[in-house]
Protein backbone atom coordinates (compact mmCIF):
# COMPACT_ATOMS: atom_id res chain seq x y z
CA UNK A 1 11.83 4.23 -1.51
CA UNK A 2 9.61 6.09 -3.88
CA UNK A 3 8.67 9.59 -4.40
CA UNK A 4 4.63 10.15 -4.61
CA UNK A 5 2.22 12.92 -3.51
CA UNK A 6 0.59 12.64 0.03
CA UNK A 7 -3.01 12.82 -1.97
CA UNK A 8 -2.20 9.94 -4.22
CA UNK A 9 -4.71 7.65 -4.13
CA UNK A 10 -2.49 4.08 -4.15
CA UNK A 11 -1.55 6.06 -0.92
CA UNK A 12 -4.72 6.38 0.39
CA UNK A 13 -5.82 2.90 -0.15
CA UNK A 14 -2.75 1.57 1.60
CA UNK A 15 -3.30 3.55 4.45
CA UNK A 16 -7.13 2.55 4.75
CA UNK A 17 -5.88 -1.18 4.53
CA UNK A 18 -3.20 -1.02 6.81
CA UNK A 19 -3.76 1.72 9.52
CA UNK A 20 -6.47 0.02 11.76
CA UNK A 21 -8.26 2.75 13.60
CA UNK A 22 -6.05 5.50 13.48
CA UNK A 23 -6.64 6.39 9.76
CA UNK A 24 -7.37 9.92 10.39
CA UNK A 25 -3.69 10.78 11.25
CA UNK A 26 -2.05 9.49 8.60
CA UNK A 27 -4.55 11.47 6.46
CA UNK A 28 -3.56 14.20 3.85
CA UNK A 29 -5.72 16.53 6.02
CA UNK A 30 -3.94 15.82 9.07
CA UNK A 31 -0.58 16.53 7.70
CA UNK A 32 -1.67 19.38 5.73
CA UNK A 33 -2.80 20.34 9.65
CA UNK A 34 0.72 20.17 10.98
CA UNK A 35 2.59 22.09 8.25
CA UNK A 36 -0.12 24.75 8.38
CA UNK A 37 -0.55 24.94 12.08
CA UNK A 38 2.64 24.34 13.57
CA UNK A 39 5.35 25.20 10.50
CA UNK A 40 6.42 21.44 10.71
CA UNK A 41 8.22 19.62 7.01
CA UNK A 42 6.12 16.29 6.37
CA UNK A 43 8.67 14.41 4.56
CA UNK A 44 6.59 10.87 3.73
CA UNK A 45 8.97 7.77 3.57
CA UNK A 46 7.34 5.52 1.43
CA UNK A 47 8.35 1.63 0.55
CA UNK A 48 7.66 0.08 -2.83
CA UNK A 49 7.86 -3.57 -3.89
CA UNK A 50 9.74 -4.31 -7.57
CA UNK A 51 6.12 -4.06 -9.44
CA UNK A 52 6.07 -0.14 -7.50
CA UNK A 53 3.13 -1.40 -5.06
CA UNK A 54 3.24 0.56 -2.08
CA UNK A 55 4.73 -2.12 0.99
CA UNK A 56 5.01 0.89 3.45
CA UNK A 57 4.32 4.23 4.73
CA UNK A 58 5.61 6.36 7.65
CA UNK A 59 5.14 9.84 7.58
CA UNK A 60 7.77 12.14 9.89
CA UNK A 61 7.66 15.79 10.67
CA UNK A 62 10.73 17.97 10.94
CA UNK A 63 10.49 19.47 14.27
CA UNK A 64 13.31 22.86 15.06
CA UNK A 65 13.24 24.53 18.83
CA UNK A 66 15.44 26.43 20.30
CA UNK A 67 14.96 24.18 23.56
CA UNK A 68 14.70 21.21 21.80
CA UNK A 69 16.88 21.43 18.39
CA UNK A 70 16.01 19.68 15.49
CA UNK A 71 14.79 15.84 15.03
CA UNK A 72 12.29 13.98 13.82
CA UNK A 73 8.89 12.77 15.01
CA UNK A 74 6.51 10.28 13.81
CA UNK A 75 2.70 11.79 13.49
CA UNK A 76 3.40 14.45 16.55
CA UNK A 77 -0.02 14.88 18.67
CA UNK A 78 -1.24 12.01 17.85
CA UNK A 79 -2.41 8.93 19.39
CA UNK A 80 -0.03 5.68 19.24
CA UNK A 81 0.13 5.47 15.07
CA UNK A 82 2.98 2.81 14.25
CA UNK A 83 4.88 3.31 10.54
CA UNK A 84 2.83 1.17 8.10
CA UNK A 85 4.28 -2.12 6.20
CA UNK A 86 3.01 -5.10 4.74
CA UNK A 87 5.99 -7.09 5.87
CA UNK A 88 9.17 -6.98 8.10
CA UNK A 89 11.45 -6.17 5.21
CA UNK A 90 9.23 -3.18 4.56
CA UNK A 91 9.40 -2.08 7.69
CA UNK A 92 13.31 -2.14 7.81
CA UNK A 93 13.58 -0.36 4.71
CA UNK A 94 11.63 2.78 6.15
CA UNK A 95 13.45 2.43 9.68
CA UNK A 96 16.80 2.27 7.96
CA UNK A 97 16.27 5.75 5.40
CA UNK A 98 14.58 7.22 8.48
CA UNK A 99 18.08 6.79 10.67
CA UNK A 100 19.93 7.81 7.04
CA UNK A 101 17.88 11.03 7.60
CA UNK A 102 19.09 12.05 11.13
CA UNK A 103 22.41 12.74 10.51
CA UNK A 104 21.21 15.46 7.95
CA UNK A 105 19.48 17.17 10.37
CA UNK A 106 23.09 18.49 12.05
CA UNK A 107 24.04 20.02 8.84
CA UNK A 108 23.95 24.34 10.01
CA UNK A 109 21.03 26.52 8.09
C-alpha cells in the first residue's frame, strides 16, 4: 500500500483510466465534499506495483452514529462506484488492508 495525497496527479490519471463513468466520485472534490459536509475521515487505500505504479484505488469514509456506530463505507451517496484495480491481485490487496482496518474501528475514543 502506499501513502500519496488525494490531489496527486498519478492518482488522478488512474482514476480517469480506470473509473468508467463514475469519475466524479472518486474525485478530490467529492471527497473534500464528504469531510466538509458530513465530518466523515477519507482514508484512501491505495495499491502500488514494485516500480510504485499505482495498481489500485478505493477510497473509504469513516462513518460514527450513535444509531449506527462506527464502520466503514465505500464512496457513501454515491452511485454504484466499485474499488479500482488493474488486476485481481490488486484488488485483494485493498480488500485485505480494508478488513485489517475494521477491527481498529472497536478500539474506545
Amino acid at each position: 500500500m502506499a501513502q500519496m495525497t488525494l490531489t496527486d496527479t498519478h492518482l488522478e490519471t488512474f482514476v480517469e483510466q480506470h473509473s468508467r463513468d463514475s469519475t466524479f466520485y472518486y474525485s478530490p472534490a467529492w471527497l473534500d465534499l464528504l469531510t466538509r459536509c458530513y465530518g466523515y475521515s477519507v482514508i484512501p487505500l491505495i495499491s502500488t506495483n514494485t516500480s510504485g505504479r499505482i495498481t489500485g484505488f478505493l477510497p473509504l469514509c469513516f462513518m460514527q452514529s450513535p444509531i449506527t456506530g462506527r464502520r466503514l463505507v465505500s464512496l457513501p451517496f454515491s452511485d454504484y462506484c466499485p474499488l479500482l484495480a488493474e488486476d485481481e491481485q490488486s484488488a485483494n490487496d485493498l480488500r485485505a488492508v480494508a478488513q485489517d482496518t475494521i477491527p481498529l474501528l472497536t478500539l474506545p475514543d
